[in-house]
Protein backbone atom coordinates (compact mmCIF):
# COMPACT_ATOMS: atom_id res chain seq x y z
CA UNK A 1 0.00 0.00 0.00
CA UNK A 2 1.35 3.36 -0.62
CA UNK A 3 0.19 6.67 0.25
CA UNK A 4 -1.87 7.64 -2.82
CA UNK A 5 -4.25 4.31 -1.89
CA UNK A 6 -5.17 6.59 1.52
CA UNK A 7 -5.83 9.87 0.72
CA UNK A 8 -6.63 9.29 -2.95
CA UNK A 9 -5.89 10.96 -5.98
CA UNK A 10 -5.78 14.73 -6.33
CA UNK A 11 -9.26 16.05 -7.68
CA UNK A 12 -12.48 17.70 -7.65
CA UNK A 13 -14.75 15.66 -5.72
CA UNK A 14 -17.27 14.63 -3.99
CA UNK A 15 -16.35 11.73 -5.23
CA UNK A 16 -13.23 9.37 -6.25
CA UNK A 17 -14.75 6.96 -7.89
CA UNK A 18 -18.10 8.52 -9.18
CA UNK A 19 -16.31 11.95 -9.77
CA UNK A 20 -12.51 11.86 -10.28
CA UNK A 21 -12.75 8.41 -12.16
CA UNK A 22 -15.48 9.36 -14.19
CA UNK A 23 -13.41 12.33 -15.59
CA UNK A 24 -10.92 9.96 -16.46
CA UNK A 25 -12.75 7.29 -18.37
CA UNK A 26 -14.00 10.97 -20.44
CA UNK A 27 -10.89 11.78 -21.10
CA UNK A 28 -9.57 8.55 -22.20
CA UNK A 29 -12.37 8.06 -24.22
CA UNK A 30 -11.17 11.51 -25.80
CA UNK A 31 -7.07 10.19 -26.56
CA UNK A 32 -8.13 6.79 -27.70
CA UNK A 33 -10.61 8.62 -30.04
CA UNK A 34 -7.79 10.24 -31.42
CA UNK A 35 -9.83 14.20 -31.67
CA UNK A 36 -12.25 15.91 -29.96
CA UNK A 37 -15.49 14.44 -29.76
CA UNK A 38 -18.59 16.19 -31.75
CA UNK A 39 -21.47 13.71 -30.42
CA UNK A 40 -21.52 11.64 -27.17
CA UNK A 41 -24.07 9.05 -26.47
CA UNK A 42 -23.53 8.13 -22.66
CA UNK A 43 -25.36 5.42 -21.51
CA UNK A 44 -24.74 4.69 -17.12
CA UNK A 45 -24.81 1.34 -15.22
CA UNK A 46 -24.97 0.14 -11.73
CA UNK A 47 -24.30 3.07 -9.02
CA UNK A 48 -23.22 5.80 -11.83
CA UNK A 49 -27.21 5.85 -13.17
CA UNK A 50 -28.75 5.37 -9.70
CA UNK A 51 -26.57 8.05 -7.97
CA UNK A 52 -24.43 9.66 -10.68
CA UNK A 53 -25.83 12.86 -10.92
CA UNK A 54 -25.99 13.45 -7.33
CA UNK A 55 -21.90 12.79 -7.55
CA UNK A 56 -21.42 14.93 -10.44
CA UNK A 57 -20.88 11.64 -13.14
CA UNK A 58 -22.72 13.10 -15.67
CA UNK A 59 -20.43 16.56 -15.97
CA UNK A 60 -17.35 14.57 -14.70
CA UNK A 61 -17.82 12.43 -17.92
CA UNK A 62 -18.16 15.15 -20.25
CA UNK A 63 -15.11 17.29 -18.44
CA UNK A 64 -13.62 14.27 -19.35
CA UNK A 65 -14.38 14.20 -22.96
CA UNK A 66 -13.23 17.61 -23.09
CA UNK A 67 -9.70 17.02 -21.94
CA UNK A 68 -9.70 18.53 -18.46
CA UNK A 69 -8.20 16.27 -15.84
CA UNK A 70 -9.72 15.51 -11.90
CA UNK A 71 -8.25 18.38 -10.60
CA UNK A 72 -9.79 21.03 -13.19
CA UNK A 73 -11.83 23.50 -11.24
CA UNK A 74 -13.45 23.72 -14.47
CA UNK A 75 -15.43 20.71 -14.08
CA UNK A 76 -18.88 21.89 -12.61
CA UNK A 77 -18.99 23.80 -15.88
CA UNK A 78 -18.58 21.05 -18.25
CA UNK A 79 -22.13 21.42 -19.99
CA UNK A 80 -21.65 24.91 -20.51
CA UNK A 81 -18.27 24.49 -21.69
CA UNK A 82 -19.27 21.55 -24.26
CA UNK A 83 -21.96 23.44 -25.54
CA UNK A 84 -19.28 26.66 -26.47
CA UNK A 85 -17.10 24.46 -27.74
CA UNK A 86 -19.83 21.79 -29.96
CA UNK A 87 -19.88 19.09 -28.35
CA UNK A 88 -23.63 17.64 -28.23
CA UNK A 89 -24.16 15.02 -25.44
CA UNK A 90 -27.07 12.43 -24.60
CA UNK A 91 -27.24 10.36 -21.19
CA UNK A 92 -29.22 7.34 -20.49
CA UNK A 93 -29.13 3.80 -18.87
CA UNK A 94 -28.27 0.55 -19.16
CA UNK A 95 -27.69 -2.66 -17.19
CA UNK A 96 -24.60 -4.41 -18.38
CA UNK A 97 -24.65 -8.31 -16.74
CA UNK A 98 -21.49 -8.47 -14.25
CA UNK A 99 -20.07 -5.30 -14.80
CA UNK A 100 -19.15 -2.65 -11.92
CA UNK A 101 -21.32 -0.55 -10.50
CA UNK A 102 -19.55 2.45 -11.68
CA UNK A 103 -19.57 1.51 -15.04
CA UNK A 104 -20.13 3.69 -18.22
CA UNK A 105 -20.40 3.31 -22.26
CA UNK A 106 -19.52 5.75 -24.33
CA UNK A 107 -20.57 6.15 -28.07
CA UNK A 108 -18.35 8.67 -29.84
CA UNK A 109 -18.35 10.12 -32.83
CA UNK A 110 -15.54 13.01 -33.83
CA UNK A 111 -14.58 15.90 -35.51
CA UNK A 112 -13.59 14.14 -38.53
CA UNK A 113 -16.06 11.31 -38.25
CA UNK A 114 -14.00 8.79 -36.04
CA UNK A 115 -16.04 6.48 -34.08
CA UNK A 116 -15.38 4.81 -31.15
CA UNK A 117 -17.51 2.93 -28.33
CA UNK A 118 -16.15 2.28 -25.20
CA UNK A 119 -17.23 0.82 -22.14
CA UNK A 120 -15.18 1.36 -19.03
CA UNK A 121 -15.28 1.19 -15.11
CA UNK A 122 -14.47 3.36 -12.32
CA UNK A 123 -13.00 0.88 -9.51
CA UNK A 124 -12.10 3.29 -6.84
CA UNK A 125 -9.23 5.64 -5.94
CA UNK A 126 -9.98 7.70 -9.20
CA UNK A 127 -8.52 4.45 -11.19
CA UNK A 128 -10.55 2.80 -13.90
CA UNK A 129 -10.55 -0.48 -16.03
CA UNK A 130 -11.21 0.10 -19.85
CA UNK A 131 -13.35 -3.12 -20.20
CA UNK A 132 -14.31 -3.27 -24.30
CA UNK A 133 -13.52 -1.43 -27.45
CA UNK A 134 -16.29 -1.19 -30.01
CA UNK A 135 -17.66 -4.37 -28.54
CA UNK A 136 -14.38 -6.58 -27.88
CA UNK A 137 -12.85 -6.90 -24.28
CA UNK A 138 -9.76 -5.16 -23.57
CA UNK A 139 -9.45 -4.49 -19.77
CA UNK A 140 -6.76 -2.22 -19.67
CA UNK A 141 -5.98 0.39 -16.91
CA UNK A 142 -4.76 3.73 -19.12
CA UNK A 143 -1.40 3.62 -16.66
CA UNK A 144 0.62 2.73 -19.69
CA UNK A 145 1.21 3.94 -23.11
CA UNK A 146 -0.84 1.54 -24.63
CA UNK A 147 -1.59 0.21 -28.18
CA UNK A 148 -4.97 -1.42 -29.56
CA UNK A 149 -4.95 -2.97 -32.67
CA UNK A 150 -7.76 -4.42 -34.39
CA UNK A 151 -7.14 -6.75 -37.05
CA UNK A 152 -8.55 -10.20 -38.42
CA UNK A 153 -7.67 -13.06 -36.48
CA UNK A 154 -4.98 -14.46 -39.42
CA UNK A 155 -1.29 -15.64 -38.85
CA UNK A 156 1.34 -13.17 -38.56
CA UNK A 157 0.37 -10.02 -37.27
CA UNK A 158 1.02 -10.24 -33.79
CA UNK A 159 4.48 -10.85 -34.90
CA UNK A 160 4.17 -7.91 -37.08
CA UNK A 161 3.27 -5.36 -34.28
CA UNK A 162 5.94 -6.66 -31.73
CA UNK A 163 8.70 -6.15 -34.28
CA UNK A 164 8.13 -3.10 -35.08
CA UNK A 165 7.85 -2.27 -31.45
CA UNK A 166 11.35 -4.06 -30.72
CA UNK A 167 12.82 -2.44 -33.74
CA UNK A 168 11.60 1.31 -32.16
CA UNK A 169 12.66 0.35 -28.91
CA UNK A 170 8.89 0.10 -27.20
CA UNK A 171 9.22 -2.48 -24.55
CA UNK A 172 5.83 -4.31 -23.59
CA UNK A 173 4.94 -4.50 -20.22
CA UNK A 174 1.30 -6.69 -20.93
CA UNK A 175 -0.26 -7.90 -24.06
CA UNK A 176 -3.43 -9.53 -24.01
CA UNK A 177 -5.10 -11.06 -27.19
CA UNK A 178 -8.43 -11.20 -27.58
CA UNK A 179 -10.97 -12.62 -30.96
CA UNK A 180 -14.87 -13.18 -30.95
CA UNK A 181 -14.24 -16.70 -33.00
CA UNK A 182 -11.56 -18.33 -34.90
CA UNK A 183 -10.28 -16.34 -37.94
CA UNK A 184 -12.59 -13.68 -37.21
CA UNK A 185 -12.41 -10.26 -35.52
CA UNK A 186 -9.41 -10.09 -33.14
CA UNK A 187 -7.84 -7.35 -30.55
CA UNK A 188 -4.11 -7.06 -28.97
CA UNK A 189 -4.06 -5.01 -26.50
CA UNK A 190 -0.43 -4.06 -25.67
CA UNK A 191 0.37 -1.61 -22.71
CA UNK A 192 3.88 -0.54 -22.88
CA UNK A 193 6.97 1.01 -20.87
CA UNK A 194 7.58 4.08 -23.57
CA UNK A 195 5.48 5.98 -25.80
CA UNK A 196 3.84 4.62 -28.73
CA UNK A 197 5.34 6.41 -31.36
CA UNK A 198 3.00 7.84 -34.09
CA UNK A 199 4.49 6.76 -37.24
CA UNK A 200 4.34 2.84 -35.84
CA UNK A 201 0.55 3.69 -35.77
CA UNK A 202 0.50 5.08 -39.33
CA UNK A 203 2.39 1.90 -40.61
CA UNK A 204 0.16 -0.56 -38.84
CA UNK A 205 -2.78 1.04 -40.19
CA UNK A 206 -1.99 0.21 -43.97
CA UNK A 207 -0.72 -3.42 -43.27
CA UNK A 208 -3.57 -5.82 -44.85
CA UNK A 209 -5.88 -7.24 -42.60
CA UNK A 210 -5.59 -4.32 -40.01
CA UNK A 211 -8.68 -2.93 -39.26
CA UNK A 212 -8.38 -0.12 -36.59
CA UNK A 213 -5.45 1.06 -34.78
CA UNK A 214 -5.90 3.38 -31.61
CA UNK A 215 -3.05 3.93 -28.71
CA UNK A 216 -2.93 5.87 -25.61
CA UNK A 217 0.13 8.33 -24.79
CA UNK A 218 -0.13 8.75 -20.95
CA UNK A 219 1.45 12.13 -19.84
CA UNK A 220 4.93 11.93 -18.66
């Protein structure tokens, strides 16, 4: 135990989990997007829809998706501030079988028409657990640089992405694989001790078979 798991992290409260955390899933949500989001569909689960907007959730979520971090003073404002700057938002429910109370899905869409869905978990402290990308399972924690690559489920291309990872110097700290059925639609997840650089995400992207590539830069 260190000293961050007793006081908690440094934020706007009242909450860690329903406030603090909830910022962060936003504004992971906004990096592995890749661009500001024009149009949010947020749908709550568990604890965030029964007490959520007593805790702030709902504007903590969209503080989030605006790039300010727990400790913005900002974040009361976030409605106000999304409508200035064109973001359109939506919130409803929805009861997700086994998932954590504090548990959220996000349907993006961006600037440029990127799309992502996301559906991630606030598990206390202000940490979270991304727990699926547009429908496949990820769980991933958004402590490392991390890099998500969608592809079909065909020989070769996990060697493919840790190559060119070993040949930029990236070292991997966790990969997980993931596929809905055999030779079908596949995810590796690969959370990693330096940052994923952005040309290694361009060249991944026109390999054949890759479908989607996102990554997440954590701040130094």
């Amino acid at each position: 135990m260190n000293i961050f798991d007793i006081i908690g992290p440094i934020m706007i409260g009242p909450s860690s989990s329903h406030t603090a955390g909830a910022v962060r899933i936003g504004l992971i949500s906004r990096k592995l997007l890749g661009e500001a989001p024009k149009n949010a569909q947020i749908l709550l689960h568990g604890s965030f829809a029964d007490t959520g907007k007593g805790h702030g959730t709902d504007r903590a979520l969209i503080a989030g998706l605006l790039g300010l971090k727990p400790d913005d003073s900002n974040i009361p404002m976030s409605f106000s501030l999304a409508e200035k700057e064109g973001l359109h938002f939506s919130f409803g429910t929805i009861h997700l079988k086994g998932a954590h109370p504090n548990t959220a899905v996000l349907r993006l869409e961006g600037v440029t028409g990127k799309t992502l869905e996301i559906e991630a978990s606030s598990i206390g402290g202000g940490q979270i657990q991304v727990c699926k990308l547009d429908g496949i399972e990820t769980n991933f924690s958004g402590d490392y640089h991390t890099l998500i690559v969608h592809n079909l489920d065909r020989p070769g291309h996990v060697a493919q992405v840790t190559t060119v990872l070993s040949q930029r110097n990236v070292n991997i700290a966790r990969m997980q694989l993931y596929r809905n059925v055999l030779g079908g639609y596949a995810v590796m997840v690969i959370e990693c001790d330096q940052k994923i650089p952005e040309d290694v995400v361009t060249w991944l992207t026109k390999l054949d078979g890759i479908i989607k590539v996102t990554y997440l830069n954590i701040e130094e």
